[in-house]
C-alpha atoms as a PDB file:
ATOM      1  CA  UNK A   1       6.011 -25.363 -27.925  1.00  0.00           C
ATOM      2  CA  UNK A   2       6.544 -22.317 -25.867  1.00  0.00           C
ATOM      3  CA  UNK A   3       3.766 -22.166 -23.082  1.00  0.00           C
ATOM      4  CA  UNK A   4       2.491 -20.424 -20.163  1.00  0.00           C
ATOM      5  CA  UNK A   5       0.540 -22.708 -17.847  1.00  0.00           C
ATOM      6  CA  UNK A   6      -1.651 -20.704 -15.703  1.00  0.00           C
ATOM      7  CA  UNK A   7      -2.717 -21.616 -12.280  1.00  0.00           C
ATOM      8  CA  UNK A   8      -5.757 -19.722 -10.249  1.00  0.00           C
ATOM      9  CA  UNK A   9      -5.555 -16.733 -13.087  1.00  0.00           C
ATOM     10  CA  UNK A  10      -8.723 -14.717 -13.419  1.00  0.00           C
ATOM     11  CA  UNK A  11     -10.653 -14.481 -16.351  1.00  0.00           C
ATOM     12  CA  UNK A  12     -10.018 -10.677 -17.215  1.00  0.00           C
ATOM     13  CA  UNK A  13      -6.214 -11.671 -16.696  1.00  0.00           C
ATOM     14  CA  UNK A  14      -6.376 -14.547 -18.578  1.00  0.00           C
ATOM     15  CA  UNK A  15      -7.640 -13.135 -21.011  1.00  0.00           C
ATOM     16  CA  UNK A  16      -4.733 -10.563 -21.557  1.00  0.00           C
ATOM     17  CA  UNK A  17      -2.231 -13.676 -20.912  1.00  0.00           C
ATOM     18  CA  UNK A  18      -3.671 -14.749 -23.484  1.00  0.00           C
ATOM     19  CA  UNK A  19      -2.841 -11.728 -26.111  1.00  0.00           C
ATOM     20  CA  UNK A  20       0.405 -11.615 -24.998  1.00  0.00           C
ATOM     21  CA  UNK A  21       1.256 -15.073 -25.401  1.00  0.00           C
ATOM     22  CA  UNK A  22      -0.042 -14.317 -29.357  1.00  0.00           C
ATOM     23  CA  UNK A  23       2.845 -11.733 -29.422  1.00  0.00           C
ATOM     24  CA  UNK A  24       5.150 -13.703 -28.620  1.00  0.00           C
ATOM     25  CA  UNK A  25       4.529 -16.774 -30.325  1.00  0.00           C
ATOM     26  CA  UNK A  26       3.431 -18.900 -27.174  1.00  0.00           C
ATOM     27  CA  UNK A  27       0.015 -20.706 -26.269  1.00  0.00           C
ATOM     28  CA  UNK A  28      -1.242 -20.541 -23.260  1.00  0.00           C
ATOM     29  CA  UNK A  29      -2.751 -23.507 -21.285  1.00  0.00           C
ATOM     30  CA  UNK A  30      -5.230 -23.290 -18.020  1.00  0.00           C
ATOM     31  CA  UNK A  31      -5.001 -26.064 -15.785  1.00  0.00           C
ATOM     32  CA  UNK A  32      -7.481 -27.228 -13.572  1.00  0.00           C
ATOM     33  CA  UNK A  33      -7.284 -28.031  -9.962  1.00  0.00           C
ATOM     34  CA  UNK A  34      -8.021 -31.687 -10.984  1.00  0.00           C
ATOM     35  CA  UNK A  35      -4.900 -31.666 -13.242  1.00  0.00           C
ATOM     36  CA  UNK A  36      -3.231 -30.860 -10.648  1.00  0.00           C
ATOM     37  CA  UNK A  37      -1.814 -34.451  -9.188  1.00  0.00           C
ATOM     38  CA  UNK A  38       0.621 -34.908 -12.220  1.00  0.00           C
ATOM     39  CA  UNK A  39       3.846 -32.971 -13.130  1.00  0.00           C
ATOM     40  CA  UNK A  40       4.469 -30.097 -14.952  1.00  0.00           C
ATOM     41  CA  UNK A  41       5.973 -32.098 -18.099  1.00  0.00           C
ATOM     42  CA  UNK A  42       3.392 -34.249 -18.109  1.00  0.00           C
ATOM     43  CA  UNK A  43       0.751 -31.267 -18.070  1.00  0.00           C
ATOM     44  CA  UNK A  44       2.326 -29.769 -20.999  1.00  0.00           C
ATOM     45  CA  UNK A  45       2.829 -33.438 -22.785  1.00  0.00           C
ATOM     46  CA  UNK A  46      -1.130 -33.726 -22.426  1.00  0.00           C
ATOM     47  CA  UNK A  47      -1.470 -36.426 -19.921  1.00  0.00           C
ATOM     48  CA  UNK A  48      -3.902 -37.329 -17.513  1.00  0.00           C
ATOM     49  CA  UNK A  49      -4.117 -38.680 -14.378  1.00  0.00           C
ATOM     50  CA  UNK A  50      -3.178 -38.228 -10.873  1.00  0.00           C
ATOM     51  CA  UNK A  51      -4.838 -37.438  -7.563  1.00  0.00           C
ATOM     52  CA  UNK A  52      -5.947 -33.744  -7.086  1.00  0.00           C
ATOM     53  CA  UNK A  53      -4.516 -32.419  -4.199  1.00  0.00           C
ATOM     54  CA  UNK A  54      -6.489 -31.738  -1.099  1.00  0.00           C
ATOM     55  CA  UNK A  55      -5.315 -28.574  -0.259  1.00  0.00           C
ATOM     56  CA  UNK A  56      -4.863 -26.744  -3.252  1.00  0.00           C
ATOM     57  CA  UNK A  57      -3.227 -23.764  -3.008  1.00  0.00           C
ATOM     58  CA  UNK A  58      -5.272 -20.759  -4.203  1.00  0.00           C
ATOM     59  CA  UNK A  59      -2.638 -17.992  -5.069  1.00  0.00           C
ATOM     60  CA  UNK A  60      -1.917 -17.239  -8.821  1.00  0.00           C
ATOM     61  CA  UNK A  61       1.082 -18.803 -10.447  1.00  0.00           C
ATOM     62  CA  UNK A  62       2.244 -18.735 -13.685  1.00  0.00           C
ATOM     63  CA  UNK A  63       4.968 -21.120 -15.396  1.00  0.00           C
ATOM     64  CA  UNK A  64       6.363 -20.172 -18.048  1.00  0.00           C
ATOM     65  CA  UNK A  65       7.871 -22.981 -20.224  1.00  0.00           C
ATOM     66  CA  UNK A  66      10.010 -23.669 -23.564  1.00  0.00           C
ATOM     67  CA  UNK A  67      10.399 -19.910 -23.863  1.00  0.00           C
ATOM     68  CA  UNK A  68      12.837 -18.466 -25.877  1.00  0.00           C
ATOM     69  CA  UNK A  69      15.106 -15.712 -24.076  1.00  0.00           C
ATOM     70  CA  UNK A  70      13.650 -12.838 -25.983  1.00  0.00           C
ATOM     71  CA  UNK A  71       9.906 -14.912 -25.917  1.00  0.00           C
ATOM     72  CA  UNK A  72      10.599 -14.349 -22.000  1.00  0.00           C
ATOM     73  CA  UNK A  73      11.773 -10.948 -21.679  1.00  0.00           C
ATOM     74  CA  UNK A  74       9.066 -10.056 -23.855  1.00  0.00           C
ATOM     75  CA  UNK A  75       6.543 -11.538 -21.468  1.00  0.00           C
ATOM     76  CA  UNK A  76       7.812 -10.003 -18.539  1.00  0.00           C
ATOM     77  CA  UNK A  77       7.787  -6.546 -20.390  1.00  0.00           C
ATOM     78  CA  UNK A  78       4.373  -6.742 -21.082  1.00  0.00           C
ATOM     79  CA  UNK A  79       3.069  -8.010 -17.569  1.00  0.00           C
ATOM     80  CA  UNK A  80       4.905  -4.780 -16.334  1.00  0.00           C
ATOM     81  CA  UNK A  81       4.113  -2.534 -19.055  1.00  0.00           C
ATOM     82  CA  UNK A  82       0.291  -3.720 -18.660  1.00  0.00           C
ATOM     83  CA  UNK A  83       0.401  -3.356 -14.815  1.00  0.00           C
ATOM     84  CA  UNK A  84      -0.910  -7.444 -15.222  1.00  0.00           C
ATOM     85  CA  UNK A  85       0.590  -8.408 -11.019  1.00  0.00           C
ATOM     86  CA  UNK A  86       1.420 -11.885 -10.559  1.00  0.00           C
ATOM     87  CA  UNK A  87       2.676 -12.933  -7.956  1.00  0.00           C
ATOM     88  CA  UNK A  88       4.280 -15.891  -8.188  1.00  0.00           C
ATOM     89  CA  UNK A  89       5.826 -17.330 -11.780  1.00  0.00           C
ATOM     90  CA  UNK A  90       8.500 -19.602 -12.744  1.00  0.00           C
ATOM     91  CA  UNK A  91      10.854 -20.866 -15.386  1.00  0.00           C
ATOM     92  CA  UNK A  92       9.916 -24.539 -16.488  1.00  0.00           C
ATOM     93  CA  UNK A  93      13.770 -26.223 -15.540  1.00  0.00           C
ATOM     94  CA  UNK A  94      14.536 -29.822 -15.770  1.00  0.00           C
ATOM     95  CA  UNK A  95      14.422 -30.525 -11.966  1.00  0.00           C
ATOM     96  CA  UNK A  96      11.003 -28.303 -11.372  1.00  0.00           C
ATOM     97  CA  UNK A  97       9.631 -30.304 -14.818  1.00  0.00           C
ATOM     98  CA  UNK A  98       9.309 -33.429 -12.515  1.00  0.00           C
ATOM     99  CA  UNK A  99       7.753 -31.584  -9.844  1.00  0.00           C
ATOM    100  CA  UNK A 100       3.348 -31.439  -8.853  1.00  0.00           C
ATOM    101  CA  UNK A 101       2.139 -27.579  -9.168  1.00  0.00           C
ATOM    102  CA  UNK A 102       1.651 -28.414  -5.361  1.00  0.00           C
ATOM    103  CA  UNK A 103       5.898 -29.038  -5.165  1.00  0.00           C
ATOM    104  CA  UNK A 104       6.463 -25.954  -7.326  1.00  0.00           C
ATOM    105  CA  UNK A 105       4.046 -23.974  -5.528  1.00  0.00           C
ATOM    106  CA  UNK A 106       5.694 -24.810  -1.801  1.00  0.00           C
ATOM    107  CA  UNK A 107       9.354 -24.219  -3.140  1.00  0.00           C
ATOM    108  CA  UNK A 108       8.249 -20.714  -4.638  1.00  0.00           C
ATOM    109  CA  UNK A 109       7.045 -20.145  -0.883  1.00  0.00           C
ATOM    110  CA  UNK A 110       9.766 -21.476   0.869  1.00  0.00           C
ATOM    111  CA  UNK A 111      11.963 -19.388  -1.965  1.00  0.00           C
ATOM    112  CA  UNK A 112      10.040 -15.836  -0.897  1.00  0.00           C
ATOM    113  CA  UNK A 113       9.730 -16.156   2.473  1.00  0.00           C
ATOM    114  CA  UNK A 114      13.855 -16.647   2.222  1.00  0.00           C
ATOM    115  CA  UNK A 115      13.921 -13.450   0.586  1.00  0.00           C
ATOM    116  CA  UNK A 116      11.934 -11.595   2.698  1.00  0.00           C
ATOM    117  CA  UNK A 117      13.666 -12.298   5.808  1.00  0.00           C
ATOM    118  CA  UNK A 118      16.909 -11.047   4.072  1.00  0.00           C
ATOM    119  CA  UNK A 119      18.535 -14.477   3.061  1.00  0.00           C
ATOM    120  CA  UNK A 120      19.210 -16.659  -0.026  1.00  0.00           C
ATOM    121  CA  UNK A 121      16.692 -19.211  -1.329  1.00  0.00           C
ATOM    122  CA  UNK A 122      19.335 -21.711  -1.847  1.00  0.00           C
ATOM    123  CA  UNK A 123      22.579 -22.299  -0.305  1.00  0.00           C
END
């Protein structure tokens, strides 16, 4: 089913996440910092397990998985057209599935500190 997982979001912001998400025919799912030692597939399969990290980042993140094309431009029009700021999202992928929020969170970082000193993310 067509998700966003939500990492660090505020209540107030959740809580508008969460409307949208009824627009456009998506759940939404919070995860906890103690969910945290596990991938993202197995987070949105349900499982268990895993060590929470030790450092846990504390930015907001938002994944946004299973989404339709239009399910995601939809979403993205809203956040704007709400003024809802969030910093850092993503696109559930196969290799990123397999990765800890921790993994996807450093690779977003590594990925915008590329851009803002004017080069590419990825070669």
């Amino acid at each position: 089913m067509s998700t966003l997982l939500l990492f660090n979001i505020a209540p107030q912001k959740r809580a508008a996440l969460q409307v949208i998400a009824l627009r456009c025919g998506c759940r939404t799912q919070t995860v906890l910092r103690s969910q945290w030692g596990i991938t993202l597939s197995q987070l949105l399969s349900g499982q268990a397990g895993g060590e929470p990290p030790t450092e846990p980042f504390t930015e907001e993140l938002l994944v946004m998985a299973d989404l339709h094309e239009r399910q995601l431009d939809t979403v993205l029009a809203e956040l704007r057209r709400k003024k809802i700021r969030i910093a850092l999202k993503a696109v559930l992928t196969p290799t990123n599935a397999a990765w800890t929020p921790q993994e996807l969170y450093a690779e977003l970082c590594r990925e915008r500190e590329a851009i803002r000193q004017g080069g590419q993310a990825h070669e």
